[in-house]
N, C-alpha and C. Protein backbone atom coordinates (compact mmCIF):
# COMPACT_ATOMS: atom_id res chain seq x y z
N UNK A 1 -3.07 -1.22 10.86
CA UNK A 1 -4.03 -0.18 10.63
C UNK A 1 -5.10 -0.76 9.71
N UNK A 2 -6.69 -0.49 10.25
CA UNK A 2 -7.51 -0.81 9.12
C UNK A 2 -7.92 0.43 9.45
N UNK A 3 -8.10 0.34 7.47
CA UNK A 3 -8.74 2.16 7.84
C UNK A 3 -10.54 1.51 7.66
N UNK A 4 -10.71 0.53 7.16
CA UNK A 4 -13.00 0.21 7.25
C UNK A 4 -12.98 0.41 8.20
N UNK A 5 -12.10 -0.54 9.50
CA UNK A 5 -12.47 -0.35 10.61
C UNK A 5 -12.92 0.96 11.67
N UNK A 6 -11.31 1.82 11.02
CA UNK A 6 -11.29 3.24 11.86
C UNK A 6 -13.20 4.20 11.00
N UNK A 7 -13.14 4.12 9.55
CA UNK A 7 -14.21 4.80 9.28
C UNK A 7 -15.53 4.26 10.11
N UNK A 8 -15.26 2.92 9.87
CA UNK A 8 -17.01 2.70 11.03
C UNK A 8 -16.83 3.06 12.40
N UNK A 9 -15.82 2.98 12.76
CA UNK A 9 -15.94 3.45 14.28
C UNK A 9 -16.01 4.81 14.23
N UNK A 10 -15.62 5.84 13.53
CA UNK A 10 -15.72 7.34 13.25
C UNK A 10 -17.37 7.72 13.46
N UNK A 11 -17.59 6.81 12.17
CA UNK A 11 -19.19 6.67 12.23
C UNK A 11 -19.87 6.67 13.07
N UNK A 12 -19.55 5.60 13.86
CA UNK A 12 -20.19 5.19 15.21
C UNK A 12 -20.50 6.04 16.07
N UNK A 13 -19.24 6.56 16.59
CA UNK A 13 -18.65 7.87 17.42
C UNK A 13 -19.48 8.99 17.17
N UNK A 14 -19.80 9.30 15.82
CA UNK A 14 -20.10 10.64 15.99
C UNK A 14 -22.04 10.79 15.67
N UNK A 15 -22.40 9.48 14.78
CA UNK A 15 -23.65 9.20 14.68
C UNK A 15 -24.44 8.96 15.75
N UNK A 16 -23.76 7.35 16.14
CA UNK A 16 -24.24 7.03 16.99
C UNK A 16 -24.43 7.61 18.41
N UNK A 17 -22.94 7.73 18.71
CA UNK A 17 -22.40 8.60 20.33
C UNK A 17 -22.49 10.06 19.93
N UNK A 18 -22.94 10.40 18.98
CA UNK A 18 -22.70 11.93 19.47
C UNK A 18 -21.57 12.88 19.94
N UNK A 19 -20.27 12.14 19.57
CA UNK A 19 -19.33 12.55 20.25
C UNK A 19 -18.97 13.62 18.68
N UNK A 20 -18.33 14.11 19.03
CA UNK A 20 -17.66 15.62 17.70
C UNK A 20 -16.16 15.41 17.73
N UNK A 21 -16.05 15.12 15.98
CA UNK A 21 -15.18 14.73 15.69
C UNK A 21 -13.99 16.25 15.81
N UNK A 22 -13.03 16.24 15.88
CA UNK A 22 -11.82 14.87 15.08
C UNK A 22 -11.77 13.94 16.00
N UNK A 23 -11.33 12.69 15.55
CA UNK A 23 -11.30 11.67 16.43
C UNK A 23 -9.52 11.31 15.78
N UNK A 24 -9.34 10.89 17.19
CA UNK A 24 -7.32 10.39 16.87
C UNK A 24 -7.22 9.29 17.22
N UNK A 25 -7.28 8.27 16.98
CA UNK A 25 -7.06 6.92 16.93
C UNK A 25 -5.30 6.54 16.94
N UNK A 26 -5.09 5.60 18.19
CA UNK A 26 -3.80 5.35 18.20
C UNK A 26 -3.34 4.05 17.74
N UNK A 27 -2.78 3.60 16.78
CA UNK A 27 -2.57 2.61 16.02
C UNK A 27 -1.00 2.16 16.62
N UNK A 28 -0.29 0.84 15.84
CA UNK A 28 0.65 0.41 15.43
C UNK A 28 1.35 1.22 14.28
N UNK A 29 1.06 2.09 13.50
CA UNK A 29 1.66 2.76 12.87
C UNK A 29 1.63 4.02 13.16
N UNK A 30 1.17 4.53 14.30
CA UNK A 30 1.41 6.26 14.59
C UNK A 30 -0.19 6.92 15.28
N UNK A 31 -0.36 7.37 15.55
CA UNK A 31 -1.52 8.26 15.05
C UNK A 31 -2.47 8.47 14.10
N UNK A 32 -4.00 8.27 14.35
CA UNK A 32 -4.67 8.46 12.76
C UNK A 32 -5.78 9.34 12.99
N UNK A 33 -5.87 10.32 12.17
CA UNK A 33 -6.74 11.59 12.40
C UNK A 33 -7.83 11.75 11.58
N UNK A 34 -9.32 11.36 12.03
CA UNK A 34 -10.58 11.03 11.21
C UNK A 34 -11.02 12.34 11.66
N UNK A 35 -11.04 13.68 10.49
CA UNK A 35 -12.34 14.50 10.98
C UNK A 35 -13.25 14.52 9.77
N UNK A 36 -14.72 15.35 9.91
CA UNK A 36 -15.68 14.82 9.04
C UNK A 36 -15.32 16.49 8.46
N UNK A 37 -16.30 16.19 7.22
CA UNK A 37 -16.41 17.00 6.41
C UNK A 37 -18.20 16.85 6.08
N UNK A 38 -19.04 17.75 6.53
CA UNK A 38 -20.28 17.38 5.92
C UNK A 38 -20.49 16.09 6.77
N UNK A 39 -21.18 15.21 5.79
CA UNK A 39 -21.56 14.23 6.13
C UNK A 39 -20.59 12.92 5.90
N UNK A 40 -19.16 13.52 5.23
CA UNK A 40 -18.27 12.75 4.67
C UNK A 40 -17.06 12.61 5.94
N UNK A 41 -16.37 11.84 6.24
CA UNK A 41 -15.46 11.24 7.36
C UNK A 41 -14.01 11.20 6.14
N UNK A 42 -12.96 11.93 6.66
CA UNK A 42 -11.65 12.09 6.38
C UNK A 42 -10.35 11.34 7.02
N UNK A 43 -10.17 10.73 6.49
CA UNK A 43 -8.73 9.66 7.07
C UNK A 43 -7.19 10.61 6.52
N UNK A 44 -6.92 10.67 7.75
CA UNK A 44 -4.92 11.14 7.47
C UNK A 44 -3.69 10.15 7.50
N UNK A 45 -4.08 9.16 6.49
CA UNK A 45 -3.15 8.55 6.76
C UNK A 45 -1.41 8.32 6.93
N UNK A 46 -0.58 7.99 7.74
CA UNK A 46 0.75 8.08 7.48
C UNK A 46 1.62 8.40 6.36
N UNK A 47 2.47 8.95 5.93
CA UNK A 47 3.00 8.92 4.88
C UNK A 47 3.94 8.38 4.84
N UNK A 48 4.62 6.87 4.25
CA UNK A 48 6.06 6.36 3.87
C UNK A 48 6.88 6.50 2.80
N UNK A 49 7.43 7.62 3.09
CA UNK A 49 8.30 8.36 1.21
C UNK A 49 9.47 7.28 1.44
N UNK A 50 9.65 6.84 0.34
CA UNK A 50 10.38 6.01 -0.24
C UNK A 50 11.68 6.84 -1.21
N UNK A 51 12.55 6.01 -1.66
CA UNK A 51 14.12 6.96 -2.30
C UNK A 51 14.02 5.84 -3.27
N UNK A 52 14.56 5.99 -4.15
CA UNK A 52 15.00 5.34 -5.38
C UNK A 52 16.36 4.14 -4.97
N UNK A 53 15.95 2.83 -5.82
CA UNK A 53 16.90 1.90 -5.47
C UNK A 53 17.13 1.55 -5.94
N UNK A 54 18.07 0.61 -6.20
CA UNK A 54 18.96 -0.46 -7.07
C UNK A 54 18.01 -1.73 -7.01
N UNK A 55 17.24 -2.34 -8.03
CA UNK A 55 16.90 -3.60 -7.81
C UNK A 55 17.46 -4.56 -7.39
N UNK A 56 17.75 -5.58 -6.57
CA UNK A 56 18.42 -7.02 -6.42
C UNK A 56 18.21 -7.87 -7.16
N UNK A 57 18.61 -8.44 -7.76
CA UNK A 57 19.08 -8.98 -9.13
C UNK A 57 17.82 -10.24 -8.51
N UNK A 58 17.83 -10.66 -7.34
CA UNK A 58 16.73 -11.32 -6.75
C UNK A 58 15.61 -11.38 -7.14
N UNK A 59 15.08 -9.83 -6.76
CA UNK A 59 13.84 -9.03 -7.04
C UNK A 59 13.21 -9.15 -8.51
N UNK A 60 14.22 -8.86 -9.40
CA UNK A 60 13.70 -8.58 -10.57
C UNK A 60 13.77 -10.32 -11.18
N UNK A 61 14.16 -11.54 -10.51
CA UNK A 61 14.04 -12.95 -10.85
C UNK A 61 13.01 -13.52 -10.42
N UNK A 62 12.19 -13.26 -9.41
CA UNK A 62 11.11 -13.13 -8.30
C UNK A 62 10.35 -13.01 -9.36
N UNK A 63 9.99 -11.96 -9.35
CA UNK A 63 9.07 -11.05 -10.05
C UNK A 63 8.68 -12.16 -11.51
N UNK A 64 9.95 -11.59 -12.30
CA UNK A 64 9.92 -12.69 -13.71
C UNK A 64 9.56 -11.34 -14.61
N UNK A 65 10.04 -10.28 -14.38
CA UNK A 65 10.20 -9.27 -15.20
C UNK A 65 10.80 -8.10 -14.76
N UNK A 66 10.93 -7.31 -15.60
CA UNK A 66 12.30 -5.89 -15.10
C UNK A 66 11.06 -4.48 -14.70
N UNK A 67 11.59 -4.16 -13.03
CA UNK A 67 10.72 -3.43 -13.62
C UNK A 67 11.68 -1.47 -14.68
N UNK A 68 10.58 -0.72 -14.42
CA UNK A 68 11.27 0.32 -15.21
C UNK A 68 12.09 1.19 -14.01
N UNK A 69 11.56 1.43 -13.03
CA UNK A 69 12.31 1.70 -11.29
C UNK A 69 12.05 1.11 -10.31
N UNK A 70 12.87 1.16 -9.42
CA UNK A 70 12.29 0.43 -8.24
C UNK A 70 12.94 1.37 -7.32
N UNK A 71 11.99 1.65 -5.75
CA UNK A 71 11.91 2.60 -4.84
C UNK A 71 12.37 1.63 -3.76
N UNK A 72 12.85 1.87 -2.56
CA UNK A 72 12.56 1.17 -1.29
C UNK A 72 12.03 1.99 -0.09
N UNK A 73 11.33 1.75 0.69
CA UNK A 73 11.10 1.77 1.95
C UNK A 73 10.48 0.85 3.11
N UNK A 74 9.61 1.13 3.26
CA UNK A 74 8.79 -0.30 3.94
C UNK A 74 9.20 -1.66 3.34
N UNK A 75 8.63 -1.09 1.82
CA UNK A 75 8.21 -2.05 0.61
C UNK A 75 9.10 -1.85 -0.40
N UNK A 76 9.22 -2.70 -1.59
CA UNK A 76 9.60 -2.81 -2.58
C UNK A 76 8.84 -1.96 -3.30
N UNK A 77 8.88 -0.72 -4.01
CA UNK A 77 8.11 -0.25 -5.09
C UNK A 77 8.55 -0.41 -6.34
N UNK A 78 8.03 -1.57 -6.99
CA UNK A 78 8.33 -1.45 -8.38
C UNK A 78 7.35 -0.96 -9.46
N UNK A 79 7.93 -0.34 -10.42
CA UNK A 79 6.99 0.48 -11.17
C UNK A 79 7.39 -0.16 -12.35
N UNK A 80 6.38 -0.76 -13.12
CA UNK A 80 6.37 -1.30 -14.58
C UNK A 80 5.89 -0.14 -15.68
N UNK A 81 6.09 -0.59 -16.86
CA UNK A 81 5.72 -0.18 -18.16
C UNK A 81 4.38 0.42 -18.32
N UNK A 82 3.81 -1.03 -17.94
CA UNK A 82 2.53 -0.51 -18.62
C UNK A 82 1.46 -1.73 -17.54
N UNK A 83 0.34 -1.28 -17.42
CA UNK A 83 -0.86 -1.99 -16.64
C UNK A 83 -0.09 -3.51 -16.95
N UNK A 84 -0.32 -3.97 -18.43
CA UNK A 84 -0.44 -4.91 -18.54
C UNK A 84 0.46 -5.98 -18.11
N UNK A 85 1.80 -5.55 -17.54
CA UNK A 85 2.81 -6.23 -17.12
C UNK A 85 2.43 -6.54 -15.70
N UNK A 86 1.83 -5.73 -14.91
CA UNK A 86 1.52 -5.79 -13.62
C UNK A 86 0.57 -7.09 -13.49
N UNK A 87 -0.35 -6.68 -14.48
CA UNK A 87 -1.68 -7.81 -14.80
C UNK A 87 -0.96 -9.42 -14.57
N UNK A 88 0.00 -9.29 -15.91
CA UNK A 88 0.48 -10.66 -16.65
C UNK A 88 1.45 -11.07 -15.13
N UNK A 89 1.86 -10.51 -14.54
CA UNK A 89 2.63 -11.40 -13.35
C UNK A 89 2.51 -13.07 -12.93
N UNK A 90 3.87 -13.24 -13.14
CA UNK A 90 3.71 -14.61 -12.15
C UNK A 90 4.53 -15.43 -11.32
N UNK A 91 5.06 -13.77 -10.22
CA UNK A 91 6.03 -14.21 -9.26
C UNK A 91 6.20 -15.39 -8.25
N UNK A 92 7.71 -15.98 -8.19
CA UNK A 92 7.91 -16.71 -7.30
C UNK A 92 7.55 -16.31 -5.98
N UNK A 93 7.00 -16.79 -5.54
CA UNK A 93 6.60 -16.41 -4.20
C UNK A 93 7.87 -17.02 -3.49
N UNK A 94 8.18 -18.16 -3.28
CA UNK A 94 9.14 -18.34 -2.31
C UNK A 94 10.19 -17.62 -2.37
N UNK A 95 10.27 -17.08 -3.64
CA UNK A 95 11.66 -16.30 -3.71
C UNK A 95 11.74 -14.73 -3.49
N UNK A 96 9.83 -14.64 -3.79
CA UNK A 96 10.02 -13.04 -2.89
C UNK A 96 10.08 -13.16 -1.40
N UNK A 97 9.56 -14.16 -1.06
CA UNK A 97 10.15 -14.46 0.16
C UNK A 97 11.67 -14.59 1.06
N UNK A 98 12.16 -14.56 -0.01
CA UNK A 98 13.81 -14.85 0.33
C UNK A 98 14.28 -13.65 0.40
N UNK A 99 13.86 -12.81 -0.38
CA UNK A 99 14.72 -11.29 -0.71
C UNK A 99 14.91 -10.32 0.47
N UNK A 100 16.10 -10.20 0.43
CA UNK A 100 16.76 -9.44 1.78
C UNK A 100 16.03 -7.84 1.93
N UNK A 101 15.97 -7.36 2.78
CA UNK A 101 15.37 -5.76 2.63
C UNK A 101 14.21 -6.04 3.45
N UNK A 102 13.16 -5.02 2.21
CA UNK A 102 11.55 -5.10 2.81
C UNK A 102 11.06 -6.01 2.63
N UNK A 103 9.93 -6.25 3.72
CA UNK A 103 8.91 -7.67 4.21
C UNK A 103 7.81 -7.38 2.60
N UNK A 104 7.44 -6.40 1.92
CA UNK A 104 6.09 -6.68 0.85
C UNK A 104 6.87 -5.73 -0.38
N UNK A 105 6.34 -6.68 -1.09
CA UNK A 105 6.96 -5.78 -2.64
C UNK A 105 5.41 -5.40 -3.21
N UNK A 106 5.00 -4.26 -4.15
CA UNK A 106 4.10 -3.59 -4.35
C UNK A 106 4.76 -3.49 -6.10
N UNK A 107 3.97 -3.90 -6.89
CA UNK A 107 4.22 -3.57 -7.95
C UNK A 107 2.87 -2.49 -9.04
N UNK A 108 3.43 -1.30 -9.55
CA UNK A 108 2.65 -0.85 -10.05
C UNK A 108 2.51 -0.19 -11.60
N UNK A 109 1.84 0.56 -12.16
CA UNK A 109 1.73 0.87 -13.32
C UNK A 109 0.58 2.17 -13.13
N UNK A 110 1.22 3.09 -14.36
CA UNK A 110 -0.07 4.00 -14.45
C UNK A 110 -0.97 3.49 -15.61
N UNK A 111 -1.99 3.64 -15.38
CA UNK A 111 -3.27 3.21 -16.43
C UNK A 111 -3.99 1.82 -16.18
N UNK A 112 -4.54 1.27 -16.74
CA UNK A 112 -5.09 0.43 -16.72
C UNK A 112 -6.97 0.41 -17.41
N UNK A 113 -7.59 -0.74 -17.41
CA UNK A 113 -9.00 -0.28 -17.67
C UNK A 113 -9.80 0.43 -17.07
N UNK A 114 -9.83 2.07 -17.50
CA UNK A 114 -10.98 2.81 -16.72
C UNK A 114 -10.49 3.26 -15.07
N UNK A 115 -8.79 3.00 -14.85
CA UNK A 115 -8.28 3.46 -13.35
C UNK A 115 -7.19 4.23 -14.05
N UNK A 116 -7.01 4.93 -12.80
CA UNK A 116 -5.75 5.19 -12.96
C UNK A 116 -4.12 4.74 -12.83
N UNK A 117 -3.99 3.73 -11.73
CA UNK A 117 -3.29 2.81 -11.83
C UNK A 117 -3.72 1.19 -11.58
N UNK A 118 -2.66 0.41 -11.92
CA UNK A 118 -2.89 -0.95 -11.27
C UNK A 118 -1.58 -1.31 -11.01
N UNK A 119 -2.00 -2.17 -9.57
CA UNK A 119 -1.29 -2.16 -8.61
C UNK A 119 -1.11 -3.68 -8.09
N UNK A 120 -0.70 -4.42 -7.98
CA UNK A 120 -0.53 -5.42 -7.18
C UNK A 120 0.13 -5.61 -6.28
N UNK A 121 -0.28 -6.45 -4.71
CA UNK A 121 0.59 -6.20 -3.52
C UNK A 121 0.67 -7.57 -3.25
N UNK A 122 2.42 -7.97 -2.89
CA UNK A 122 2.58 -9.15 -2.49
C UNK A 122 3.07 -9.32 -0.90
N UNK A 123 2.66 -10.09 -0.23
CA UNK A 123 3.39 -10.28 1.11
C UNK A 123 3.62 -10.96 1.41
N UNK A 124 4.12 -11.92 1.21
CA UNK A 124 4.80 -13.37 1.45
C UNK A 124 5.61 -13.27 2.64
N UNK A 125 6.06 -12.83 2.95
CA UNK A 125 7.26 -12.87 4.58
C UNK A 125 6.06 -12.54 5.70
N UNK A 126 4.87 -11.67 5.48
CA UNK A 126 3.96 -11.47 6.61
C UNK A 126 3.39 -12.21 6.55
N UNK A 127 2.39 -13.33 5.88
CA UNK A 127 1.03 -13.83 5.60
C UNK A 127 0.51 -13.79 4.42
């Protein structure tokens, strides 16, 4: 799924072609439902709820820090302390590579400078 892609083609569609939205775009991940608002274009993207997990003793060696929870679904969700742990990272890659489960670990934090979170995404098993 790219969602730049799906918004310019939304664009396209309804600027250019004249066609009237909603527009449903059929992806690799499901269904994706662009309708406009005004002059503004709305993306629905999938939702992947995740459950609470046990870290793999792997994961948290990978990484090179603990996080405070970790979620699974797709992905690894690990949730740190504070921005700055997310920042300071300096995971093994080959070894998140190794870790049994999900293909991308996602590590995050609330706060950061002037955001609301920061986030870093690793994918080593895809590309």
């Amino acid at each position: 799924m790219c969602d730049h892609a799906t918004l310019a083609t939304a664009f396209v569609l309804a600027r250019e072609l004249k066609q009237t939205p909603p527009f449903t775009f059929h992806t690799l991940s499901g269904p994706l439902l662009v309708e406009a608002d005004g002059q503004r274009f709305i993306l629905d993207f999938p939702a992947r709820l995740s459950e609470p997990a046990a870290a793999p003793a792997a994961l948290t060696s990978a990484l090179g820090a603990t996080p405070r929870k970790v979620h699974g679904a797709r992905d690894w969700i690990c949730v740190m302390e504070s921005p700055e742990q997310v920042v300071a990272l300096l995971p093994d890659h080959a070894a998140l590579a190794a870790l049994p489960g999900p293909e991308r670990v996602i590590v995050t934090a609330l706060g950061g400078d002037g955001v609301d979170i920061t986030s870093r995404f690793f994918a080593v098993k895809v590309g």
